[in-house]
PDB file of N, CA and C in Angstrom:
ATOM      1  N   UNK A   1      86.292 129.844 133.142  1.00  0.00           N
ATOM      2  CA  UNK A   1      84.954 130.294 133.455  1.00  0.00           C
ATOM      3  C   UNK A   1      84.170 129.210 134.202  1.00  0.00           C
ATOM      4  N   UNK A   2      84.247 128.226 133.481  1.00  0.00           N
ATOM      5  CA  UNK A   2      83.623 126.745 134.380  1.00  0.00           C
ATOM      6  C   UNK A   2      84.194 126.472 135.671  1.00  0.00           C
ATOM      7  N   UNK A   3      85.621 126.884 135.406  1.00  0.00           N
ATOM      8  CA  UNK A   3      86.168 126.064 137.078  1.00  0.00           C
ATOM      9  C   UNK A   3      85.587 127.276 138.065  1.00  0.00           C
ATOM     10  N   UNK A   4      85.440 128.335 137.747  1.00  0.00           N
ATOM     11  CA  UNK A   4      85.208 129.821 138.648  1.00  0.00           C
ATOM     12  C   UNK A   4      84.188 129.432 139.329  1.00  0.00           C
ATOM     13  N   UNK A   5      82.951 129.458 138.149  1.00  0.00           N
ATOM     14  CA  UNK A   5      81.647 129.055 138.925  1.00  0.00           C
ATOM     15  C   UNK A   5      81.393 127.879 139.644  1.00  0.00           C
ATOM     16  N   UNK A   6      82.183 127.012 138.897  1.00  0.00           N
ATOM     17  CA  UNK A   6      82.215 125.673 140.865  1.00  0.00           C
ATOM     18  C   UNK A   6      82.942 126.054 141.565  1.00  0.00           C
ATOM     19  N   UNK A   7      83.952 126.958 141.348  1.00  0.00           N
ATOM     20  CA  UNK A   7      84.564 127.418 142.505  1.00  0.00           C
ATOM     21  C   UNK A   7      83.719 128.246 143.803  1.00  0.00           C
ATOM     22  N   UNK A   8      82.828 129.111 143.208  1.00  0.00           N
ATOM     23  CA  UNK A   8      82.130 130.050 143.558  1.00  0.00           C
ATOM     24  C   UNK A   8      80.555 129.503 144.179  1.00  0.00           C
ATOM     25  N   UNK A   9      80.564 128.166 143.845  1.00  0.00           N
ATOM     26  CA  UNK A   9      79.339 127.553 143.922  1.00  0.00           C
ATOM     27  C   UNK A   9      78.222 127.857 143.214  1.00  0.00           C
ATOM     28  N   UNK A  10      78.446 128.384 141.773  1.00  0.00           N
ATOM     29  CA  UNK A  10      76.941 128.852 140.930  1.00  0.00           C
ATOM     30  C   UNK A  10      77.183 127.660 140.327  1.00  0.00           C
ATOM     31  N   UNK A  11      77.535 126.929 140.012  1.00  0.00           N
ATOM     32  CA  UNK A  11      77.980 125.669 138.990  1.00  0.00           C
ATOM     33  C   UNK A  11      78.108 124.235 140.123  1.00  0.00           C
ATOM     34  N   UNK A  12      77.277 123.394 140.191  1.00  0.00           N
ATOM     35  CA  UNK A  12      77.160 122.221 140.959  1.00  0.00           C
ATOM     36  C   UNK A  12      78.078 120.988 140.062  1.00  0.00           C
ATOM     37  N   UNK A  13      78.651 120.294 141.008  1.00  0.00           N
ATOM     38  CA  UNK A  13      80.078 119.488 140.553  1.00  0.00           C
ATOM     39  C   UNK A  13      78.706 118.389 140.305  1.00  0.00           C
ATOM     40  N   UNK A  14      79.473 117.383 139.181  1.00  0.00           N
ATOM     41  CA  UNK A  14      78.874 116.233 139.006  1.00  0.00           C
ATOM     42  C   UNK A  14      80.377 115.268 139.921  1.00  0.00           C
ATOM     43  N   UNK A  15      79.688 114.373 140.752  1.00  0.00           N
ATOM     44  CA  UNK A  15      80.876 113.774 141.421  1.00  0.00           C
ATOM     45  C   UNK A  15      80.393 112.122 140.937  1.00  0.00           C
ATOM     46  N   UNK A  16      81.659 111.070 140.907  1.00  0.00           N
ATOM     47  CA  UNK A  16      81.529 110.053 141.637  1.00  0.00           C
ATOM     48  C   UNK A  16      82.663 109.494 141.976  1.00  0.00           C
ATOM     49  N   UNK A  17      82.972 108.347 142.514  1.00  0.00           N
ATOM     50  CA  UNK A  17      83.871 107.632 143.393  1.00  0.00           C
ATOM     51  C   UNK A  17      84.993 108.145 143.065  1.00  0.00           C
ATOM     52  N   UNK A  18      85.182 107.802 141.668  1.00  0.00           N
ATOM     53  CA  UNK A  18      86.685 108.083 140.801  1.00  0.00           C
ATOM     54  C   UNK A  18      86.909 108.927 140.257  1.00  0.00           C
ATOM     55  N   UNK A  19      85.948 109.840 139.652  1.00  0.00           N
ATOM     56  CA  UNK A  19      86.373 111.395 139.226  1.00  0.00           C
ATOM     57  C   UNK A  19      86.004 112.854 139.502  1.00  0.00           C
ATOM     58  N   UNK A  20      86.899 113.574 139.396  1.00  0.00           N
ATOM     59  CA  UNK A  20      86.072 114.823 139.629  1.00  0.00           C
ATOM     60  C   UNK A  20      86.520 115.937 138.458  1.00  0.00           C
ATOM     61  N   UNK A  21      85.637 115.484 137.604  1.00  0.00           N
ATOM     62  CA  UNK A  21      85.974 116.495 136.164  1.00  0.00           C
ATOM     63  C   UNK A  21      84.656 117.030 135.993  1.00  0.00           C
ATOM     64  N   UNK A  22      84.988 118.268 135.346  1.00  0.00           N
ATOM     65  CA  UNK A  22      83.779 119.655 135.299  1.00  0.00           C
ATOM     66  C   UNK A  22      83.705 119.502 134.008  1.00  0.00           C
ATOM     67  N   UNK A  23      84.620 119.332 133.149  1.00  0.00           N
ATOM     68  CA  UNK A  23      84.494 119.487 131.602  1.00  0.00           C
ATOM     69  C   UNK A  23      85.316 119.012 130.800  1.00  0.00           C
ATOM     70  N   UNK A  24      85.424 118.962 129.269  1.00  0.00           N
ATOM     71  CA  UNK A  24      86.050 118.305 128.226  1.00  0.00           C
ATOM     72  C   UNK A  24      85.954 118.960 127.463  1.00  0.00           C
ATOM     73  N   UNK A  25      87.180 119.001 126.750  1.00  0.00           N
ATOM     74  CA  UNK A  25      87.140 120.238 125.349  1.00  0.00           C
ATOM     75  C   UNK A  25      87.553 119.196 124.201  1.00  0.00           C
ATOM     76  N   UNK A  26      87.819 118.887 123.489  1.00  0.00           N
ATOM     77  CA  UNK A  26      87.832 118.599 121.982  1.00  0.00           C
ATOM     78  C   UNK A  26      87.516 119.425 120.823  1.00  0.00           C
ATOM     79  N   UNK A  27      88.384 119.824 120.261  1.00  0.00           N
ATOM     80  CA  UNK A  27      88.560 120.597 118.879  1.00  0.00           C
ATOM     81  C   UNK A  27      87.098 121.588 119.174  1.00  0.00           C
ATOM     82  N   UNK A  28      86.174 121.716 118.682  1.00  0.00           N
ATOM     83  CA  UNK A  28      85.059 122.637 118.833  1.00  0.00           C
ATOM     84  C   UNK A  28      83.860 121.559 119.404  1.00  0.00           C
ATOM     85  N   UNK A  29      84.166 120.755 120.147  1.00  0.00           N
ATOM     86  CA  UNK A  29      83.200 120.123 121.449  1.00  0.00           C
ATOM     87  C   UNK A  29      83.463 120.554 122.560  1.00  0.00           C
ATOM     88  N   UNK A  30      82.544 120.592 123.721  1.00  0.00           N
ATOM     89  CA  UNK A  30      82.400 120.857 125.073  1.00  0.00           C
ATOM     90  C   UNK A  30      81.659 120.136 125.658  1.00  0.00           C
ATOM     91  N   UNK A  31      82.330 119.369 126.822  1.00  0.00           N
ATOM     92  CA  UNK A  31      81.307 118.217 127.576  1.00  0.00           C
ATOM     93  C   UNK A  31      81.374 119.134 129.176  1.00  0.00           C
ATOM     94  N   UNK A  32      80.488 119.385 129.528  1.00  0.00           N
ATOM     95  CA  UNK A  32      80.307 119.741 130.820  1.00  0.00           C
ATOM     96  C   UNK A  32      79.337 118.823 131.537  1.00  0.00           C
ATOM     97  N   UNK A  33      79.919 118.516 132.892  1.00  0.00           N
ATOM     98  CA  UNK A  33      79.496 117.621 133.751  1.00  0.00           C
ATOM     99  C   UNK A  33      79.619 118.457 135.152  1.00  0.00           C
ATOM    100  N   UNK A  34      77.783 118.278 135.389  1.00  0.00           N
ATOM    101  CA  UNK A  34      77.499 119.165 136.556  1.00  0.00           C
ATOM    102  C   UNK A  34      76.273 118.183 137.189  1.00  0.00           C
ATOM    103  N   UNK A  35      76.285 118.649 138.140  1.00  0.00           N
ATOM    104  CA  UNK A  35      74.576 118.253 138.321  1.00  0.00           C
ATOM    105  C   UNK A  35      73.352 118.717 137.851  1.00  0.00           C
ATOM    106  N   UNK A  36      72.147 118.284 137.880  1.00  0.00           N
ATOM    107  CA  UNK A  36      71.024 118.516 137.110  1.00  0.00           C
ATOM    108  C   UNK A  36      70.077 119.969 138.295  1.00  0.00           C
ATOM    109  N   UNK A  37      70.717 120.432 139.185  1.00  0.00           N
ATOM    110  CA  UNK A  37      70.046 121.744 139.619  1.00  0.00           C
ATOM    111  C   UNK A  37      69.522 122.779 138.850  1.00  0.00           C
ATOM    112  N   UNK A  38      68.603 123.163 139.055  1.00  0.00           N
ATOM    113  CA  UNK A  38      68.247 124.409 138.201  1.00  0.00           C
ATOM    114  C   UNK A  38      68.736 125.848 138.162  1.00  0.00           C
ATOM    115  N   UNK A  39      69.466 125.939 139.278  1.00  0.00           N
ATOM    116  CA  UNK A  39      70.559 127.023 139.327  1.00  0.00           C
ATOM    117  C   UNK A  39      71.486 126.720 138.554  1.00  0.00           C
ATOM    118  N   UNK A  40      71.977 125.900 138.251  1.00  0.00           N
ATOM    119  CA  UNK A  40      73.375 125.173 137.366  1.00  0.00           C
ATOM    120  C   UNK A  40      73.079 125.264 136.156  1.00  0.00           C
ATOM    121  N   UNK A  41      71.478 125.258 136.061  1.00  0.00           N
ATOM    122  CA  UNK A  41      71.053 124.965 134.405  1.00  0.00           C
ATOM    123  C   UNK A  41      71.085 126.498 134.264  1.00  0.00           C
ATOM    124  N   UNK A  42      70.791 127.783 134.849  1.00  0.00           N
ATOM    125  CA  UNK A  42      71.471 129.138 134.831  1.00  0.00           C
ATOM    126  C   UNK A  42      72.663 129.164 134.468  1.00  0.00           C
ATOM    127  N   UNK A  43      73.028 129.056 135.440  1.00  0.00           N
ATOM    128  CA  UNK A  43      74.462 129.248 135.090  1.00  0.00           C
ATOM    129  C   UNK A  43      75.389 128.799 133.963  1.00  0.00           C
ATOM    130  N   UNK A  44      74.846 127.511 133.591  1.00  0.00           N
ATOM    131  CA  UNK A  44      75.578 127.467 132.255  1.00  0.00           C
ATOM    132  C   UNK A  44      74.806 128.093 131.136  1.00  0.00           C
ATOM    133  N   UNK A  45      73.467 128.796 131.558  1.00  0.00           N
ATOM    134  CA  UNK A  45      73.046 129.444 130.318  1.00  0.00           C
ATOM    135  C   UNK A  45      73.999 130.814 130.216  1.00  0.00           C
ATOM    136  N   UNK A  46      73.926 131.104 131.297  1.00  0.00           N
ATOM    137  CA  UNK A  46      74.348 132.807 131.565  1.00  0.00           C
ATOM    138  C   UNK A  46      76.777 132.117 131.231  1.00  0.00           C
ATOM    139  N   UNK A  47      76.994 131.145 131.336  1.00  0.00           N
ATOM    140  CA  UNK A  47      78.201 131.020 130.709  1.00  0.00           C
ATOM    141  C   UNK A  47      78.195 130.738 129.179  1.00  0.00           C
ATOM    142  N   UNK A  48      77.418 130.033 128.494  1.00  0.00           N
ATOM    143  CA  UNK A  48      77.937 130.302 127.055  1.00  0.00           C
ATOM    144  C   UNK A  48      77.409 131.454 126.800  1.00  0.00           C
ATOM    145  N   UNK A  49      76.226 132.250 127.442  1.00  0.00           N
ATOM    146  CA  UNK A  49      76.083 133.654 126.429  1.00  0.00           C
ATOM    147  C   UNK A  49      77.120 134.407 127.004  1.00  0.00           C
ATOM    148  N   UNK A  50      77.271 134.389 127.963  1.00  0.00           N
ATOM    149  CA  UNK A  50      78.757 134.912 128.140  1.00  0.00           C
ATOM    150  C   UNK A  50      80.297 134.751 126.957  1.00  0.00           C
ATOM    151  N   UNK A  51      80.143 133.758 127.109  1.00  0.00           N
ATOM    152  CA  UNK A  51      81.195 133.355 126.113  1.00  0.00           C
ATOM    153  C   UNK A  51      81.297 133.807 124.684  1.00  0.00           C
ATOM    154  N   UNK A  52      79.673 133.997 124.461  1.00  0.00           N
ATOM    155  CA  UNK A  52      79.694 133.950 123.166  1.00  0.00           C
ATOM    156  C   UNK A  52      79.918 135.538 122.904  1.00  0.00           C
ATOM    157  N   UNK A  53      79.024 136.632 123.980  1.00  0.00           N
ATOM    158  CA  UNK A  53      79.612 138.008 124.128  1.00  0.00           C
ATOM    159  C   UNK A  53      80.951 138.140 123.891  1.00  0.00           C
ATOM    160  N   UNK A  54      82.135 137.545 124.744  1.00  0.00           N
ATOM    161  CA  UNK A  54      83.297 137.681 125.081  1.00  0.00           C
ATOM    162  C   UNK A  54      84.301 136.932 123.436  1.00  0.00           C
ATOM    163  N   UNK A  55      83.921 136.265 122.834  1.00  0.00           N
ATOM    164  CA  UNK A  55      84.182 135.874 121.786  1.00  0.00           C
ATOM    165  C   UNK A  55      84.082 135.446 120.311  1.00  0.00           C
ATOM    166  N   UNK A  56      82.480 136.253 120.339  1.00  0.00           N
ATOM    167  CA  UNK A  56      81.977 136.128 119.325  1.00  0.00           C
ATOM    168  C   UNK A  56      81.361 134.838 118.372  1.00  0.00           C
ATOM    169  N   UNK A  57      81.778 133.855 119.399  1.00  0.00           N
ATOM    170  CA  UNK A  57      81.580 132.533 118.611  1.00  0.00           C
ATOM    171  C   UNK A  57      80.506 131.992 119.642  1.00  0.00           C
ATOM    172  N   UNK A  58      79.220 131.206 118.698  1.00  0.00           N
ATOM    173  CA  UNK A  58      77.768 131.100 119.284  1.00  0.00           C
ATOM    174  C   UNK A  58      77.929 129.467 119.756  1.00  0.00           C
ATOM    175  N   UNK A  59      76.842 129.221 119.961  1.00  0.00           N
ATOM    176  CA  UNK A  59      76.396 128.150 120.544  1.00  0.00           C
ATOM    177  C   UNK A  59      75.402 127.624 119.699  1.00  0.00           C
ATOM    178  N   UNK A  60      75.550 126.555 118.816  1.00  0.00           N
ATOM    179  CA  UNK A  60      74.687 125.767 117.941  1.00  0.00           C
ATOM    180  C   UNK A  60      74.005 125.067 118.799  1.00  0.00           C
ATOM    181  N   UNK A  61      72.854 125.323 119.419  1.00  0.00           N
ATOM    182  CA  UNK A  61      71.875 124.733 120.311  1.00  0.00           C
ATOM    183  C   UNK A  61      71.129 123.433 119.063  1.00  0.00           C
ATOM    184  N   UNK A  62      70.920 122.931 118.184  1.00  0.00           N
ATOM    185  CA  UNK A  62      70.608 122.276 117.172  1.00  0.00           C
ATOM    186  C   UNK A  62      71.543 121.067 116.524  1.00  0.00           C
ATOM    187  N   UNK A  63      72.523 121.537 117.112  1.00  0.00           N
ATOM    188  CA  UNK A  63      73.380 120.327 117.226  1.00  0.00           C
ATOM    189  C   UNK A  63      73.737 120.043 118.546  1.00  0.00           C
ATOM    190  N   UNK A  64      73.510 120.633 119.554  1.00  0.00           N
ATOM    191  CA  UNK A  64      73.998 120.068 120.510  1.00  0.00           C
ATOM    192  C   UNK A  64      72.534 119.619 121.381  1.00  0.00           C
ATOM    193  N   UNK A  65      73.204 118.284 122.378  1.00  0.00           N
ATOM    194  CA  UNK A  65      72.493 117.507 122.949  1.00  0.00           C
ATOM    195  C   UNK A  65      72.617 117.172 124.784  1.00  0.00           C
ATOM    196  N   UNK A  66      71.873 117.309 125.463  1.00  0.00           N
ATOM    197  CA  UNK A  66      72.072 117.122 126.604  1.00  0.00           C
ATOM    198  C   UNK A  66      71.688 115.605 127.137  1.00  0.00           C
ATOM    199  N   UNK A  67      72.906 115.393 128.135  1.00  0.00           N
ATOM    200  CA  UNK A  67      72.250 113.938 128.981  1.00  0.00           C
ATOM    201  C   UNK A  67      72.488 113.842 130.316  1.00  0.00           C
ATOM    202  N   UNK A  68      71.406 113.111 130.579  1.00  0.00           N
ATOM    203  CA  UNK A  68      71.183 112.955 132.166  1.00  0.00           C
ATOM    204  C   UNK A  68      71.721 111.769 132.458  1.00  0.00           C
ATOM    205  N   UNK A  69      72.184 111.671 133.762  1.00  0.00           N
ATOM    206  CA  UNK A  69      72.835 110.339 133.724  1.00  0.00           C
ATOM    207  C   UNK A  69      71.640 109.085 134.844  1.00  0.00           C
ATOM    208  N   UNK A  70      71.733 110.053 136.109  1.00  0.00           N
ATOM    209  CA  UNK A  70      70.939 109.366 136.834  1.00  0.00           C
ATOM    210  C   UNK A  70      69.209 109.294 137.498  1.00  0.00           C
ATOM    211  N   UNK A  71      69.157 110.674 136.594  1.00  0.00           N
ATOM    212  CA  UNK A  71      67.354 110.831 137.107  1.00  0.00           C
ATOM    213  C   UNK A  71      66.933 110.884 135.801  1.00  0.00           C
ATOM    214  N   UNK A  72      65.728 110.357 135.368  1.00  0.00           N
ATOM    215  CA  UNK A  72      64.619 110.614 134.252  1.00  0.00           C
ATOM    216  C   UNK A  72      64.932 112.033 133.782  1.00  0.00           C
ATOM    217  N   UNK A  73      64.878 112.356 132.156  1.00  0.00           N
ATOM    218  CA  UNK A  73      64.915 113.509 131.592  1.00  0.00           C
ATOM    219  C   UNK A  73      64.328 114.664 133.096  1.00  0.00           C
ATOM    220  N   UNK A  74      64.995 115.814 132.547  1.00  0.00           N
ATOM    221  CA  UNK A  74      64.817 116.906 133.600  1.00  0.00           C
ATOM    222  C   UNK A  74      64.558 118.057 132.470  1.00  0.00           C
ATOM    223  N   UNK A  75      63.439 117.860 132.293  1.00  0.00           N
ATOM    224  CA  UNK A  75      62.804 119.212 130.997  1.00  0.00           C
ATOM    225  C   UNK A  75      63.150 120.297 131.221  1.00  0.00           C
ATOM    226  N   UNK A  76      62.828 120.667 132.833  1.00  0.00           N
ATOM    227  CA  UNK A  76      62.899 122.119 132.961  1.00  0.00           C
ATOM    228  C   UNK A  76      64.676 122.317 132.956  1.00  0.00           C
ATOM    229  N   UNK A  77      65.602 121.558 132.954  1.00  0.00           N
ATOM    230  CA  UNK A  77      67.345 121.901 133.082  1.00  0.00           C
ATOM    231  C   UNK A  77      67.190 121.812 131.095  1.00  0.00           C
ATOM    232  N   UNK A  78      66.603 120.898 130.500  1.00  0.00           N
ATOM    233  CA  UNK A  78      66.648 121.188 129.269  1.00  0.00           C
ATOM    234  C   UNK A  78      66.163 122.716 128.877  1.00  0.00           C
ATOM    235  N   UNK A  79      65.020 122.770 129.158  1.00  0.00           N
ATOM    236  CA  UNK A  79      64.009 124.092 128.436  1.00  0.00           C
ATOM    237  C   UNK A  79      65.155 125.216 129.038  1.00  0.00           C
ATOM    238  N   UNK A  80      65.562 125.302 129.980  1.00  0.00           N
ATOM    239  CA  UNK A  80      66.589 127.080 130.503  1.00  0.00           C
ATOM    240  C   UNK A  80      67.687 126.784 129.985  1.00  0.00           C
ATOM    241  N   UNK A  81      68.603 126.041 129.420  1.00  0.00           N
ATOM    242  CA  UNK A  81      69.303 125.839 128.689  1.00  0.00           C
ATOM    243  C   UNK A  81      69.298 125.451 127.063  1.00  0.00           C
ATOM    244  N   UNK A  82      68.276 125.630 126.590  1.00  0.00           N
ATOM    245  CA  UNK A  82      67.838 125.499 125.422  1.00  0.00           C
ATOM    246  C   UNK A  82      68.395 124.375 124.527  1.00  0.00           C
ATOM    247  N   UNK A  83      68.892 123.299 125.372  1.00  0.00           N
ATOM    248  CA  UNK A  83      69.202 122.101 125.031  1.00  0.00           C
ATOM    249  C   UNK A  83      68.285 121.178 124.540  1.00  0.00           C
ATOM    250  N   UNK A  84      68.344 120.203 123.477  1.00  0.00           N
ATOM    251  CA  UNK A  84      67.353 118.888 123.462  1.00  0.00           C
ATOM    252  C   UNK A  84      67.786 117.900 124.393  1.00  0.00           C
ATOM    253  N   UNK A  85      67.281 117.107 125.394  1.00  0.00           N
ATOM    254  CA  UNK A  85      67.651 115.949 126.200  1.00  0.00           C
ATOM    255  C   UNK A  85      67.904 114.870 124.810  1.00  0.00           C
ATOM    256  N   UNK A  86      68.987 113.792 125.043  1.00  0.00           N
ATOM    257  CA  UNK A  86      69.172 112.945 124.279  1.00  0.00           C
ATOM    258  C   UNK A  86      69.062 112.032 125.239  1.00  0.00           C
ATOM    259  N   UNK A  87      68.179 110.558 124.944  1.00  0.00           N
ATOM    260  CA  UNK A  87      69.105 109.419 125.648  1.00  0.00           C
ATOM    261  C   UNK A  87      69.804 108.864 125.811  1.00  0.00           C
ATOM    262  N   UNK A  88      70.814 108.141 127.187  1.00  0.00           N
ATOM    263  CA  UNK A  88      72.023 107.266 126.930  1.00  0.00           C
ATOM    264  C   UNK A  88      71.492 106.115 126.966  1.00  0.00           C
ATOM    265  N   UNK A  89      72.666 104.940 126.716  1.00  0.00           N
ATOM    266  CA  UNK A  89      73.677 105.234 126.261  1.00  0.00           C
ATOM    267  C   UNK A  89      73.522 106.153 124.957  1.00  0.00           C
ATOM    268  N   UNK A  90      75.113 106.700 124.488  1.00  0.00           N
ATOM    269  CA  UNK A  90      75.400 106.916 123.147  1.00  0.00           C
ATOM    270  C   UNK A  90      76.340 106.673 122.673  1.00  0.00           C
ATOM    271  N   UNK A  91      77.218 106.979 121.729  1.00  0.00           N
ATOM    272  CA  UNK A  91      78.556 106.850 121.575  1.00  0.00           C
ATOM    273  C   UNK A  91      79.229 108.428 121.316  1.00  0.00           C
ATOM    274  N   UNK A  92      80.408 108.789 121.531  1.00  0.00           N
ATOM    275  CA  UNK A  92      81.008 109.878 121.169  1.00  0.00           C
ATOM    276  C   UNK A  92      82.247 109.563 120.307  1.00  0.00           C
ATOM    277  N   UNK A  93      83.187 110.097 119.218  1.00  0.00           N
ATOM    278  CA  UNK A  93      83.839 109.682 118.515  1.00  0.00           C
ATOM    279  C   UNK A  93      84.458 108.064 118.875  1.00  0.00           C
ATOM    280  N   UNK A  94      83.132 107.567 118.597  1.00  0.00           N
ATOM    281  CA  UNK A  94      83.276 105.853 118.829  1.00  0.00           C
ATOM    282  C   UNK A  94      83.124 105.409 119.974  1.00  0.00           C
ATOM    283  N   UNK A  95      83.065 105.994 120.990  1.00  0.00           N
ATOM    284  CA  UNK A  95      83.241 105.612 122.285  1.00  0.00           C
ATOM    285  C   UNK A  95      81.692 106.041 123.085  1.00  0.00           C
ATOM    286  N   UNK A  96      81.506 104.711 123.591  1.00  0.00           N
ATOM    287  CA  UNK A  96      80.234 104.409 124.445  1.00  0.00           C
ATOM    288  C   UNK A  96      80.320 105.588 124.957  1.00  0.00           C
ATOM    289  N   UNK A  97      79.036 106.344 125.882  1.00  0.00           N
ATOM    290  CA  UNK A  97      78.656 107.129 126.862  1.00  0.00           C
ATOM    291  C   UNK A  97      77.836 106.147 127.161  1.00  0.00           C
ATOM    292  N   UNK A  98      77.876 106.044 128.838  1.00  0.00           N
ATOM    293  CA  UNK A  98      76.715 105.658 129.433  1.00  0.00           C
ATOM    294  C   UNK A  98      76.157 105.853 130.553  1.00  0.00           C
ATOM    295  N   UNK A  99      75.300 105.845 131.276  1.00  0.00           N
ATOM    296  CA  UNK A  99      74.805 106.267 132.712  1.00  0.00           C
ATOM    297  C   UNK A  99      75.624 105.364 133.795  1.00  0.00           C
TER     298      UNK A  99
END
């Protein structure tokens, strides 16, 4: 579903020098890496309710956390995605995140 919509261009790639990854799965985690557009912040709204239609399994918006890497919090990509902005760095199962 993720690779479709960057395929399709509703989903904006997060790029840099050395990678070009859209997402990360881990056991019941999901890291998606896009850019901060507000069409994108659609589109991944309109993909997990999708998902969650198509499989019955929801989206704990209350545990989950959004981050920006290179511009100042972006409220309005938080507020249409019903995400909380977190700041980086952080760590993820032990391991730094950082901008």
């Amino acid at each position: 579903m993720i690779n479709s919509a960057i395929d399709t261009g509703h989903l904006g790639r997060f790029l840099d020098s050395k990678h070009n990854v859209s997402h990360l799965a881990f056991a019941d985690d999901l890291m998606v890496f896009t850019d901060s557009n507000p069409t994108s912040a659609f589109t991944l709204r309109y993909l997990f309710l999708d998902f969650s239609n198509w499989s019955g399994l929801h989206l704990n918006t209350s545990k989950s956390q959004l981050f920006l890497g290179v511009a100042p919090a972006n409220t309005s990509f938080s507020q249409i995605i019903d995400i909380e902005h977190a700041p980086l760095p952080t760590k993820y199962l032990g391991l730094p995140l950082k901008a």
